[in-house]
N, C-alpha and C. Protein backbone atom coordinates (compact mmCIF):
# COMPACT_ATOMS: atom_id res chain seq x y z
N UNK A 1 -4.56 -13.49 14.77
CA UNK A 1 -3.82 -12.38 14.18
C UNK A 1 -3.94 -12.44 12.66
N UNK A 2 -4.39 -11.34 12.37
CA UNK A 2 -4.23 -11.26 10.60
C UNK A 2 -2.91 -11.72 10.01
N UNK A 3 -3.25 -11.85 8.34
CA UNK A 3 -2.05 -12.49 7.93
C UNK A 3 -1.74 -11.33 6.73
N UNK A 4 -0.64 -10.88 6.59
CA UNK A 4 -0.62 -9.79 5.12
C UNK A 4 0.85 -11.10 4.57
N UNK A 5 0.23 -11.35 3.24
CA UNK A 5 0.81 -11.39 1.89
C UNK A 5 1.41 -10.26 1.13
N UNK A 6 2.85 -10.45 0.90
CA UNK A 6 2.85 -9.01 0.19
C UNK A 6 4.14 -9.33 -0.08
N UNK A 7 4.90 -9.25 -1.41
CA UNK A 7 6.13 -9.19 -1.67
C UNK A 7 6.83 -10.87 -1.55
N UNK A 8 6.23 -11.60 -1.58
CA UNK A 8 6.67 -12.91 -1.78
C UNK A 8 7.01 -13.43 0.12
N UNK A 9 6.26 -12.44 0.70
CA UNK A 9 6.60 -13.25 2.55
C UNK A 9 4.85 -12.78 2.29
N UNK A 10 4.81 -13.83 3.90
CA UNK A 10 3.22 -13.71 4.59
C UNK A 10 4.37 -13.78 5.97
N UNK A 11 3.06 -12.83 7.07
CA UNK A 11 3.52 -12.50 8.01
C UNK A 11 2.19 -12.22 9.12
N UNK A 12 2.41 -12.14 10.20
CA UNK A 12 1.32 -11.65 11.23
C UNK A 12 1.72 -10.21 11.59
N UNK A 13 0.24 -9.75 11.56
CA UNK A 13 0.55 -8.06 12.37
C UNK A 13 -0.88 -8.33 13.32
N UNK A 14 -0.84 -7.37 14.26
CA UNK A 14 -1.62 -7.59 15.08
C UNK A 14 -3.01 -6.53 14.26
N UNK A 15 -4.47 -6.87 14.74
CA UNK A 15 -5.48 -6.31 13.99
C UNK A 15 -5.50 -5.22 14.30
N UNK A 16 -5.70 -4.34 12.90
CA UNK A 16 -5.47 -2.48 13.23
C UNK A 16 -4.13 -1.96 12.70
N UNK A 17 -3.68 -2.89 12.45
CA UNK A 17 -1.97 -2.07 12.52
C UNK A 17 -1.79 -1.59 11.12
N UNK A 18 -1.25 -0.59 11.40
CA UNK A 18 -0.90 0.33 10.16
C UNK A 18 -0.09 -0.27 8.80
N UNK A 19 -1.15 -0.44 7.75
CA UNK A 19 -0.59 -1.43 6.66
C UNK A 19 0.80 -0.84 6.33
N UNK A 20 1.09 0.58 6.38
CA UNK A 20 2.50 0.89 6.05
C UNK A 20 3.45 0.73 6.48
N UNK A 21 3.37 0.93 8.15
CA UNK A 21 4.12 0.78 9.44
C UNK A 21 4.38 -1.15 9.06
N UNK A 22 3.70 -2.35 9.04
CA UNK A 22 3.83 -3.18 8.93
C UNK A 22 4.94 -3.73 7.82
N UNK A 23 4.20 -2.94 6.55
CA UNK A 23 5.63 -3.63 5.04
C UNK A 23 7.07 -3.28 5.25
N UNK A 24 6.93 -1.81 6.03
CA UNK A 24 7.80 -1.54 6.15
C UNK A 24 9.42 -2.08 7.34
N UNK A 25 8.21 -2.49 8.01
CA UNK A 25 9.31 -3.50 9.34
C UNK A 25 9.30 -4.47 8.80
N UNK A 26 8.85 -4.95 7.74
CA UNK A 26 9.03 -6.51 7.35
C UNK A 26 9.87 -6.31 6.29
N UNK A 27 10.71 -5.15 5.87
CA UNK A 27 11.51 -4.91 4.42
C UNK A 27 11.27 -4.80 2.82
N UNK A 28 9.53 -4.77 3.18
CA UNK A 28 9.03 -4.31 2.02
C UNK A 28 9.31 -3.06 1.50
N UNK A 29 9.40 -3.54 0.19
CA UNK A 29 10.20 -1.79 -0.85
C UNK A 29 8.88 -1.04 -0.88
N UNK A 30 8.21 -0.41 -0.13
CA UNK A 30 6.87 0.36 -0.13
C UNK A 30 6.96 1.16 -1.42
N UNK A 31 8.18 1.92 -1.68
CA UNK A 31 8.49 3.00 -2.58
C UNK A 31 9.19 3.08 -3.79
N UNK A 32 8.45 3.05 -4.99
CA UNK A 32 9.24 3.19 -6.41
C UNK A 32 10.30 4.28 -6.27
N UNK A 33 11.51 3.74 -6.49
CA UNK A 33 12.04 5.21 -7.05
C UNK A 33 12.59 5.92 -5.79
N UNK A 34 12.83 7.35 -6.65
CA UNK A 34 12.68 8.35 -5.01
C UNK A 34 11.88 8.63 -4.28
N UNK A 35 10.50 8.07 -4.54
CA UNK A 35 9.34 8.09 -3.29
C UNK A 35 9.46 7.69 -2.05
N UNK A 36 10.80 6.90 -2.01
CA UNK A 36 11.74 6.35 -1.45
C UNK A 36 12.27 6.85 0.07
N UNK A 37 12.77 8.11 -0.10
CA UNK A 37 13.28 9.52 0.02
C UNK A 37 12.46 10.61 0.12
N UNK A 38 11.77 10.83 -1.15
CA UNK A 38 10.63 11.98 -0.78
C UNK A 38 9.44 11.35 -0.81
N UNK A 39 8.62 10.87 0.31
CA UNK A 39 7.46 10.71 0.80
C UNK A 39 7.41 11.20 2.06
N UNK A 40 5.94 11.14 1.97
CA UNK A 40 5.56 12.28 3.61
C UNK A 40 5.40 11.64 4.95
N UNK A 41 6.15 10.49 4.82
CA UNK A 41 6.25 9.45 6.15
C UNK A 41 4.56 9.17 6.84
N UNK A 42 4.06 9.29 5.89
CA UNK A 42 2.92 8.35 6.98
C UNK A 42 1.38 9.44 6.94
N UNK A 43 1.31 10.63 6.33
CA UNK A 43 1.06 11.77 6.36
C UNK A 43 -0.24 11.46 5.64
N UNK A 44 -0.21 10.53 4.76
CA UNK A 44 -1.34 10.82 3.67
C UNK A 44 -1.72 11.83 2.67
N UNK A 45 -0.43 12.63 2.37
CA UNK A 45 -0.40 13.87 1.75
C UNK A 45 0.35 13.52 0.12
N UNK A 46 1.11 12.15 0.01
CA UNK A 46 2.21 12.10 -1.21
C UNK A 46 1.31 11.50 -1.89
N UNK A 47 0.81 10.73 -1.08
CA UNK A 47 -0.19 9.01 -2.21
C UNK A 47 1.05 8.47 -2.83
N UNK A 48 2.74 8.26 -2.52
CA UNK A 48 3.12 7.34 -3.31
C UNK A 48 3.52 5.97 -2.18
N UNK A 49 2.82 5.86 -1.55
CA UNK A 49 2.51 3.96 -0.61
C UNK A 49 1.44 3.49 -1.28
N UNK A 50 0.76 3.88 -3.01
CA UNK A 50 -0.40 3.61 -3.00
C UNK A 50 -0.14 1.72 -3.09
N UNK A 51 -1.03 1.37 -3.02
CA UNK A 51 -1.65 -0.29 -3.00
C UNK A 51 -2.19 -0.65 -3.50
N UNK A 52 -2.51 -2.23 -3.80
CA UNK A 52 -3.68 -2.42 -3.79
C UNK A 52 -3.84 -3.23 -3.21
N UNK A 53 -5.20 -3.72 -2.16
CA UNK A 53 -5.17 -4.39 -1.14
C UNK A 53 -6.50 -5.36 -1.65
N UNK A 54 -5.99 -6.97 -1.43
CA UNK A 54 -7.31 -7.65 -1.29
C UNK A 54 -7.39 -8.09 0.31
N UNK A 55 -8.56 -8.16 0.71
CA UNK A 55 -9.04 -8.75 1.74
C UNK A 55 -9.74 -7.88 3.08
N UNK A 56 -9.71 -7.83 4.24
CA UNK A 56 -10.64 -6.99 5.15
C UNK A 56 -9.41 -5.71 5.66
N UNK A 57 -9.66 -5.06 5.76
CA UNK A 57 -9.03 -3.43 5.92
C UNK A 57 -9.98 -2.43 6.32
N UNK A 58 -9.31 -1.11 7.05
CA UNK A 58 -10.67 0.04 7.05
C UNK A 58 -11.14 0.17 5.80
N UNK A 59 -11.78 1.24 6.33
CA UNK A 59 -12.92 1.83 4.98
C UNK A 59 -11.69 2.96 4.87
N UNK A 60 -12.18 3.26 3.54
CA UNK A 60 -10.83 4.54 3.18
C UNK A 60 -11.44 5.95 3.93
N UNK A 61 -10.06 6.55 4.64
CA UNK A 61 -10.46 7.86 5.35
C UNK A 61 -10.69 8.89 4.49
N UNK A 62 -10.85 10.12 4.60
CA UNK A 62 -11.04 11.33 4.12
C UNK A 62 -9.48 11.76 3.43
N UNK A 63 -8.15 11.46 4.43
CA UNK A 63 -6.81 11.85 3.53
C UNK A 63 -7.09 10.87 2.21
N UNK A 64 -7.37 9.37 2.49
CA UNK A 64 -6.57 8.46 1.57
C UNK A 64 -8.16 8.90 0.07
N UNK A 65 -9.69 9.14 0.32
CA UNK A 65 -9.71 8.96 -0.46
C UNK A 65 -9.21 10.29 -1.43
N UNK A 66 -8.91 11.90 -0.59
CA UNK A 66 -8.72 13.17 -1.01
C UNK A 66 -7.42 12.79 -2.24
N UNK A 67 -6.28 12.40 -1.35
CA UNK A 67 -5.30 12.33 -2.55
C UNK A 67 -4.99 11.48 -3.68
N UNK A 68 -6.27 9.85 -3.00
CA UNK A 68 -6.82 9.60 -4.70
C UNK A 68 -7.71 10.01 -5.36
N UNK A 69 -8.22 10.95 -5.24
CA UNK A 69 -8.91 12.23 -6.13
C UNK A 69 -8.20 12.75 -7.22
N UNK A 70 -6.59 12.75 -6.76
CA UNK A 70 -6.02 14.14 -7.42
C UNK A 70 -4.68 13.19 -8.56
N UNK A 71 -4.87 13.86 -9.71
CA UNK A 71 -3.50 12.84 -10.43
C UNK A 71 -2.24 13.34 -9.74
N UNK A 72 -1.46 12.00 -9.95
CA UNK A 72 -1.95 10.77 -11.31
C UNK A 72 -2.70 9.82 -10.82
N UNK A 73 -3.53 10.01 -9.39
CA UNK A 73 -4.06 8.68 -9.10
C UNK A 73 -5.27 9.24 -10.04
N UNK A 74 -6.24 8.02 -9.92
CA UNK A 74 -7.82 7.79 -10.41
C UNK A 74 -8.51 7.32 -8.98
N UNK A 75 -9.46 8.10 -9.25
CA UNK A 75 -10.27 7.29 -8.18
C UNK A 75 -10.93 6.20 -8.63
N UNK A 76 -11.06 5.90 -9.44
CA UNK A 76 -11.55 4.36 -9.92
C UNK A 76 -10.96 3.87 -9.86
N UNK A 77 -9.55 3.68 -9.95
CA UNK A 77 -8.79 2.52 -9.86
C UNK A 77 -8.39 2.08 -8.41
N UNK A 78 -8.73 0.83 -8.24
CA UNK A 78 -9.15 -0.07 -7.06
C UNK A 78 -7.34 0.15 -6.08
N UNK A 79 -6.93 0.97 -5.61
CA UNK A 79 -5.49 1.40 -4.46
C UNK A 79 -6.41 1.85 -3.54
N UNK A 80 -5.27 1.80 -2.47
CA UNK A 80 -5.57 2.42 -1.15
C UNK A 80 -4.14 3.03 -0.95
N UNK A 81 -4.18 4.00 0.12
CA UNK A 81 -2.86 4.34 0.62
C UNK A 81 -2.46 3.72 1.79
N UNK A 82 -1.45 3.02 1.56
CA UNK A 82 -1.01 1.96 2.79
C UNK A 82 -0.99 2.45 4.70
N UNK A 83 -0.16 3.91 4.17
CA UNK A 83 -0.27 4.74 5.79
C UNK A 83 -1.59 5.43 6.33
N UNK A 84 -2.73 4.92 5.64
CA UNK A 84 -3.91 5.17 5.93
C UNK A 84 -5.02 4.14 6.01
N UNK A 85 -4.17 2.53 5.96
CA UNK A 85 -5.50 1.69 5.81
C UNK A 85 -4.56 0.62 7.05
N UNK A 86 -5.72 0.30 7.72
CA UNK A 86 -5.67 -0.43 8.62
C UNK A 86 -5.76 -2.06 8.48
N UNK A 87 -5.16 -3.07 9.14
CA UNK A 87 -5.42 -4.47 8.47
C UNK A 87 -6.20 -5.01 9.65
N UNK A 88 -7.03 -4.99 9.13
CA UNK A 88 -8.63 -5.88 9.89
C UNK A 88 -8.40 -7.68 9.95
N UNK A 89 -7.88 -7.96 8.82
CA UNK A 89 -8.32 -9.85 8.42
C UNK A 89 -6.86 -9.59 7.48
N UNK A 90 -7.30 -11.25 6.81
CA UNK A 90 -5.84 -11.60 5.90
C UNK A 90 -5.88 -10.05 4.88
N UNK A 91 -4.63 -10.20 4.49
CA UNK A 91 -4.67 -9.26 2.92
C UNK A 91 -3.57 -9.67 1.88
N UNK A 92 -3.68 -9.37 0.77
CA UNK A 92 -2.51 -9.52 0.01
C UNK A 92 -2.64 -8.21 -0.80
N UNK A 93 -1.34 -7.89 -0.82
CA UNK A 93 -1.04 -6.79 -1.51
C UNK A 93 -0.12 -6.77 -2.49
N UNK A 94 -0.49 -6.07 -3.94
CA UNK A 94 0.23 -5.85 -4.55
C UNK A 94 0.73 -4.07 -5.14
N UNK A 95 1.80 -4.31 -5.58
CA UNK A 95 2.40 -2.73 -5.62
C UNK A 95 2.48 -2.69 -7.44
N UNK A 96 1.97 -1.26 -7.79
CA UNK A 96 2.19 -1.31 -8.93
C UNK A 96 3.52 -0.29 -9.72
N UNK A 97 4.11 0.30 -10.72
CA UNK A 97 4.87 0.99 -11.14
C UNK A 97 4.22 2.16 -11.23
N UNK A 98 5.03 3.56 -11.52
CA UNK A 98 5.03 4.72 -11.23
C UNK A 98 5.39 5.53 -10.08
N UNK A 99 5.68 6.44 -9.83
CA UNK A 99 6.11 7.34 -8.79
C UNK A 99 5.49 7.28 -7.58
N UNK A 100 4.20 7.10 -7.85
CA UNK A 100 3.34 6.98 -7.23
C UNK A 100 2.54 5.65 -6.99
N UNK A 101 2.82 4.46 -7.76
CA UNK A 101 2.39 3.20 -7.29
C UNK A 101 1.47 3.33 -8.28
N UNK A 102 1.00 4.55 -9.07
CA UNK A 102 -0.19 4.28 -10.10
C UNK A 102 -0.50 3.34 -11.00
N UNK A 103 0.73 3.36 -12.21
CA UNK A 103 0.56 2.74 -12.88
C UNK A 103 -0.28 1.15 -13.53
N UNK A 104 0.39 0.60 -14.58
CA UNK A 104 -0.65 -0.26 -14.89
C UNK A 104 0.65 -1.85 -14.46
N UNK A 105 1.42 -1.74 -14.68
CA UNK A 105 2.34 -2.95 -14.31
C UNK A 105 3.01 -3.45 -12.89
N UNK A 106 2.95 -4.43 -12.47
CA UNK A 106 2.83 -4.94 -11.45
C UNK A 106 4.45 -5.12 -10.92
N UNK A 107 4.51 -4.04 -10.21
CA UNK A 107 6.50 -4.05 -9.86
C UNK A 107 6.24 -5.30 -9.10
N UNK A 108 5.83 -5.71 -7.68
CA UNK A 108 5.58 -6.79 -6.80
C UNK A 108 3.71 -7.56 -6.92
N UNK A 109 4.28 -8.75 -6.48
CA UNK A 109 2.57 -9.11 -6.39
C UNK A 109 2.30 -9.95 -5.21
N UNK A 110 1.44 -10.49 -4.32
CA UNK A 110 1.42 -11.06 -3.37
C UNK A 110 2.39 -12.34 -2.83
N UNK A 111 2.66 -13.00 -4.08
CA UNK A 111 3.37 -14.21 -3.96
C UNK A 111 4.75 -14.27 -4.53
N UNK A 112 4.90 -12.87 -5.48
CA UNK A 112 6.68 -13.02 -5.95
C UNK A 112 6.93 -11.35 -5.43
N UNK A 113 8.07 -11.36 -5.46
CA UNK A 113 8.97 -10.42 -4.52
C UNK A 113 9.17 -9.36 -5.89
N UNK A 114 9.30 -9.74 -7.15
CA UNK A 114 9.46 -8.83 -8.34
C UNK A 114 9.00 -9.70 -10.02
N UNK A 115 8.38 -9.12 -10.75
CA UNK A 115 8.09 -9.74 -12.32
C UNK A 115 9.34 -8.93 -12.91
């Protein structure tokens, strides 16, 4: 069973399982803010579950890479959208600041729960 790092816990999900569906049963704060509240549950339409994921995962779909196309994401900058990426192998994830997870400062990181 894969292992996700994320928020200062490591945990098992079974392979495939929905990286969002997962943080979220484990009490991870997926959501800055009121993204909280207003996100599109799983939809791939808000981009604010963005991520960033090290380790084996899908390939990004057609929603996750469309709405990092559009600001404030970048498509260069190395996120995924959590309700659209699947966990293949280990991962660690970290969450960044903004509404949307965009930003440049690191709200959570794999091994502490908050900086």
């Amino acid at each position: 069973m894969p292992k996700v790092t994320a928020y200062g816990q490591t945990f098992e999900c079974d392979r495939g399982s929905n990286l969002r569906q997962v943080l979220l049963e484990q009490g991870i704060p997926l959501y800055n803010g009121k993204a909280s509240i207003i996100n599109c549950h799983g939809l791939g339409t808000c981009g604010t579950c963005a991520v960033q994921v090290e380790g084996e995962v899908s390939e990004p779909n057609w929603r996750d890479r469309a709405r990092r196309s559009l600001p404030p994401h970048k498509p260069s900058k190395n996120l995924r959208l959590a309700c659209q990426t699947q966990v293949l192998g280990d991962v660690r994830v970290t969450k960044f600041d903004g509404m949307w997870g965009q930003g440049d400062r690191r709200v959570w990181e794999p091994d502490k729960p908050t900086n």
